[in-house]
Protein backbone atom coordinates (compact mmCIF):
# COMPACT_ATOMS: atom_id res chain seq x y z
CA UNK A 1 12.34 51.35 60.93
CA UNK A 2 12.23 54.83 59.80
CA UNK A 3 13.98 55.90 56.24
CA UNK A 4 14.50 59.52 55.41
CA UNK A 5 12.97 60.71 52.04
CA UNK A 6 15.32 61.52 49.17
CA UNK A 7 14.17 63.72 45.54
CA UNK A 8 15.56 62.58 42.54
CA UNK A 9 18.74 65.45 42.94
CA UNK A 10 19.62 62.81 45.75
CA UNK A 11 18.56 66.05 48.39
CA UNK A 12 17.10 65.24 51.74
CA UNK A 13 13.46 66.14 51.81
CA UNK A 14 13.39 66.22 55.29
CA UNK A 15 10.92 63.59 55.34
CA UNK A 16 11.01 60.14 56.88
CA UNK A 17 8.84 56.97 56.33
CA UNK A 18 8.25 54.35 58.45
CA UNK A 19 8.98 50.48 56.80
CA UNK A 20 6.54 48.18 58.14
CA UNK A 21 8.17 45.97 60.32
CA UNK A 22 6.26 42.87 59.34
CA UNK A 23 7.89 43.01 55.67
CA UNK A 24 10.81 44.95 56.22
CA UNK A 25 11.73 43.57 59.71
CA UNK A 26 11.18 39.81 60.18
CA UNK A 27 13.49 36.93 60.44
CA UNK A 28 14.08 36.17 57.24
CA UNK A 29 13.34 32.32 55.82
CA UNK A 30 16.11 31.26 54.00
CA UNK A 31 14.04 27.91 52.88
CA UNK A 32 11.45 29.60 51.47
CA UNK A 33 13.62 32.18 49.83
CA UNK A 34 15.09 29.13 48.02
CA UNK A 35 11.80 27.42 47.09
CA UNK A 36 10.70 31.36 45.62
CA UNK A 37 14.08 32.03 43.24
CA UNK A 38 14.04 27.98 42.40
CA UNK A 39 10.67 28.22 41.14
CA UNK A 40 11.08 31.93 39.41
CA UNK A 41 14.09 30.17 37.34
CA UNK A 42 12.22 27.64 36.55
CA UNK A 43 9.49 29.55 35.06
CA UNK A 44 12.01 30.72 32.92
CA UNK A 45 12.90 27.65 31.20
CA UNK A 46 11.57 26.92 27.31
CA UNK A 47 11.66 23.25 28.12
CA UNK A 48 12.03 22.77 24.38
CA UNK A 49 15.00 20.07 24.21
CA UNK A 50 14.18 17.48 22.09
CA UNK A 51 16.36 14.59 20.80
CA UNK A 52 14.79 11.80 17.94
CA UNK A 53 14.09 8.20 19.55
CA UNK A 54 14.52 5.51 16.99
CA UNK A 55 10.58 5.79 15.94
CA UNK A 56 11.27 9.36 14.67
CA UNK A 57 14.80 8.34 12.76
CA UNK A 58 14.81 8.74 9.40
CA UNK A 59 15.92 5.67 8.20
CA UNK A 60 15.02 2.15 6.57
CA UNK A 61 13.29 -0.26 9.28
CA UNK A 62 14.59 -3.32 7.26
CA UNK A 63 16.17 -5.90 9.55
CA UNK A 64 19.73 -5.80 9.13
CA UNK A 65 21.41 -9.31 10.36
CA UNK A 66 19.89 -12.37 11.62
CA UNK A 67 18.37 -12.58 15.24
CA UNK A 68 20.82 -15.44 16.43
CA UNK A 69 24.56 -16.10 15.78
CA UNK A 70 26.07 -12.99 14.58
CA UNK A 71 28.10 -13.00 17.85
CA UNK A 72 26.79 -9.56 18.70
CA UNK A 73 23.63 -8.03 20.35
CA UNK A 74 20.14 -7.97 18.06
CA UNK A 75 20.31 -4.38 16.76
CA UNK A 76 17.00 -4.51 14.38
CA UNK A 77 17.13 -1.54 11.93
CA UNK A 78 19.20 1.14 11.11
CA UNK A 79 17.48 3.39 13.00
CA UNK A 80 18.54 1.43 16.75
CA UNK A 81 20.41 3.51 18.95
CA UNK A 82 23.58 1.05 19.25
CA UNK A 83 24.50 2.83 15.65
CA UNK A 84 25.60 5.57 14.82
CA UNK A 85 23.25 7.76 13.35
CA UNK A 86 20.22 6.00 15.64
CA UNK A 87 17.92 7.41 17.90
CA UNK A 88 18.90 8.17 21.26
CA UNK A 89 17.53 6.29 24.27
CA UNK A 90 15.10 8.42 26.75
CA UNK A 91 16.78 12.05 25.63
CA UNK A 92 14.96 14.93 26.23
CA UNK A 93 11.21 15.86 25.33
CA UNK A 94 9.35 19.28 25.66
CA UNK A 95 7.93 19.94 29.21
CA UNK A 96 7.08 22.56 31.86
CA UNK A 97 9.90 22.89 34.52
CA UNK A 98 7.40 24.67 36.61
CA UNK A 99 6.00 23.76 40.48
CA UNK A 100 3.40 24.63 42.59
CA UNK A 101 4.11 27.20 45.67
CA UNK A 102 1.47 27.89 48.33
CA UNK A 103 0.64 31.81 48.11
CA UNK A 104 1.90 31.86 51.70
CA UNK A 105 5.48 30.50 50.92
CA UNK A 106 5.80 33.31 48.16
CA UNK A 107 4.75 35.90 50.16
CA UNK A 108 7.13 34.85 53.27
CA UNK A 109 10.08 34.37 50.96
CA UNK A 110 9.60 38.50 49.64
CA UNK A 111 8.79 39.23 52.95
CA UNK A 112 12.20 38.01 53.80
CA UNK A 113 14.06 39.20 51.08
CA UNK A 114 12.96 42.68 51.74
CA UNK A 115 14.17 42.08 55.38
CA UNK A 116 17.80 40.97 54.03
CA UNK A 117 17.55 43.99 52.13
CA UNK A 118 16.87 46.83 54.94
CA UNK A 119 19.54 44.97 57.39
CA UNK A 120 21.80 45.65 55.38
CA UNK A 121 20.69 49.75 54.66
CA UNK A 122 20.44 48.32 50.82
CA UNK A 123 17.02 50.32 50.58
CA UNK A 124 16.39 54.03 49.32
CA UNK A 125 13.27 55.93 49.48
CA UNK A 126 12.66 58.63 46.73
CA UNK A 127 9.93 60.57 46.10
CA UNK A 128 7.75 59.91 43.13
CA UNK A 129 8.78 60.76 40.21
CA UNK A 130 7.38 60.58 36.30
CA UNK A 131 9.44 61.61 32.65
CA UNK A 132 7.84 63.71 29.90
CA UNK A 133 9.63 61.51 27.52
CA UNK A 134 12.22 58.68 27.59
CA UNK A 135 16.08 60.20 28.40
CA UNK A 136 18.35 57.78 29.19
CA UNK A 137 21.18 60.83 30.09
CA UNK A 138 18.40 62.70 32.84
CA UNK A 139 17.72 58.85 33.93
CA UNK A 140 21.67 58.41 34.53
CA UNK A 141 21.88 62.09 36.32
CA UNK A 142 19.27 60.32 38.34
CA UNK A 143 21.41 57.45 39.49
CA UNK A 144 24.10 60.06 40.21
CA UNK A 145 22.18 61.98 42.01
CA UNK A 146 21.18 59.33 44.31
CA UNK A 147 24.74 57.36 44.51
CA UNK A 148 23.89 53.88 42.78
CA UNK A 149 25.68 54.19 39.84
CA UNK A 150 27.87 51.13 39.10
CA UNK A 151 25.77 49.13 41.47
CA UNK A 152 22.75 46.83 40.32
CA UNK A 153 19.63 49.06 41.46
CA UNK A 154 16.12 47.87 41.47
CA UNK A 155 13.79 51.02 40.89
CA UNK A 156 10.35 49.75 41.93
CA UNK A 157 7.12 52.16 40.93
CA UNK A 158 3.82 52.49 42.28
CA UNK A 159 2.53 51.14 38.43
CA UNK A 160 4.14 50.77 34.97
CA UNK A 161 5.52 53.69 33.44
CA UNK A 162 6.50 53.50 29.85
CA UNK A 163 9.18 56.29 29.72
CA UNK A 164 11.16 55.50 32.67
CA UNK A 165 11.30 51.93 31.67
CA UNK A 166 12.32 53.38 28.31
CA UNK A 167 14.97 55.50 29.78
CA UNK A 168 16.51 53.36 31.96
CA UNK A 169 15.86 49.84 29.50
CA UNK A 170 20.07 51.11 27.81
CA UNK A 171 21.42 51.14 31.00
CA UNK A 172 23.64 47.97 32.51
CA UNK A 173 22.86 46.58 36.05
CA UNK A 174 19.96 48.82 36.54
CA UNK A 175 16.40 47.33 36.11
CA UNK A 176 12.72 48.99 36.53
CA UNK A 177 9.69 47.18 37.61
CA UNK A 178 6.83 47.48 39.37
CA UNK A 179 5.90 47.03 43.29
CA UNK A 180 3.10 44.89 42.11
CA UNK A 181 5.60 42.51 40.11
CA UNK A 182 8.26 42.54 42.55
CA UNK A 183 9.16 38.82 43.18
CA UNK A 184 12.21 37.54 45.47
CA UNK A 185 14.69 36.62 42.52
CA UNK A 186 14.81 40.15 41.72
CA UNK A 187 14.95 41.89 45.24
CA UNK A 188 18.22 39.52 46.20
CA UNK A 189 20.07 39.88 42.46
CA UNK A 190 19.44 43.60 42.96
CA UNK A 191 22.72 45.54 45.32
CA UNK A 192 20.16 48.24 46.04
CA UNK A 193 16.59 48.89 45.80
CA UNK A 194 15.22 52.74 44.96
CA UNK A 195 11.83 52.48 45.74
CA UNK A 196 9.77 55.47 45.44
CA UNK A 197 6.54 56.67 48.08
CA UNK A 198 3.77 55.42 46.77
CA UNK A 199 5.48 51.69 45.74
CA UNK A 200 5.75 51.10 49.73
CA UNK A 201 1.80 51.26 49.99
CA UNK A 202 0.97 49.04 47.33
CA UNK A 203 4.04 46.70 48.52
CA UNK A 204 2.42 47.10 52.16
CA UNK A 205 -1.14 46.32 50.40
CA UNK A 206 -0.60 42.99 48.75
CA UNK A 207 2.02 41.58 51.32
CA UNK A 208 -0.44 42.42 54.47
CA UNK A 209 -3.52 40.95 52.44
């Protein structure tokens, strides 16, 4: 599948580039897909909820009625969960909300989300591009220029680059990352991706390992 080229004025370079069929092109796995973005949000759960059992209470552990013939059930202390004020019965503790994925289920669920993404034409190809210092109002010329504005665009880079994240971090529905971090969640919440030259080799690198 070939893409033509685009500069950051949104101008046709003239230049194509050819989208490996094998990430770009496959029938995409919707089962994996789900097992990728189910484990991604899971990963970004605290797992910090904590309620008090009975044992952690603050309260007086003195028996408070007889064990027989008080015509009710044997409640102990103060601290029993029947009473207000009590612990609560298995609430919540801290733990880790995340699973394990097999490195080839991850890399089959970007492999399709990529796919989903140039079906439906939801990909542009810019040259690369760099900032001399973070400008949020040249960043949103950018968008202009290349006709995403309003829609939630995905820049992916060839690396991390401080002042276009800087530049673009003020902006709503756009988000930059790069190829190397690009994960499945983010591909499918994004309406279009702007990936620049260089970002398709490393993407072609690790997803052909």
């Amino acid at each position: 599948m070939e893409v033509s080229v685009l500069n950051i004025k949104g101008e046709d370079t003239g230049r194509k580039v050819l989208l490996n069929d094998s990430i770009f092109n496959i029938e995409p796995n919707d089962h994996v897909i789900y097992l990728d973005v189910k484990q991604y949000l899971a990963n970004q759960r605290q797992g910090t909820a904590k309620s008090k059992e009975r044992s952690e209470v603050s309260g007086s552990t003195r028996k408070l009625g007889r064990q027989k013939g008080g015509g009710g059930a044997r409640r102990g202390d103060i601290n029993s969960p029947v009473l207000v004020g009590g612990g609560r019965v298995f609430g919540p503790k801290p733990r880790d909300y995340g699973f394990k994925l097999n490195k080839k289920v991850k890399v089959l669920a970007r492999k399709s989300a990529l796919s989903y993404k140039a079906k439906e034409n939801a990909i542009v190809v810019v040259e690369d591009f760099t900032m001399e210092a973070p400008k949020t109002k040249q960043f949103v010329e950018i968008i202009n220029n290349l006709k995403v504005d309003g829609k939630k665009a995905l820049f992916v880079l060839p690396g991390a680059n401080k002042n276009v994240y800087l530049s673009a971090r003020n902006i709503e529905r756009v988000n930059v990352m790069a190829a190397a971090a690009l994960n499945t969640y983010k591909v499918l919440n994004a309406d279009v991706m702007v990936v620049t030259e260089n970002s398709l080799k490393v993407v072609d690198e690790i997803l052909t390992k």
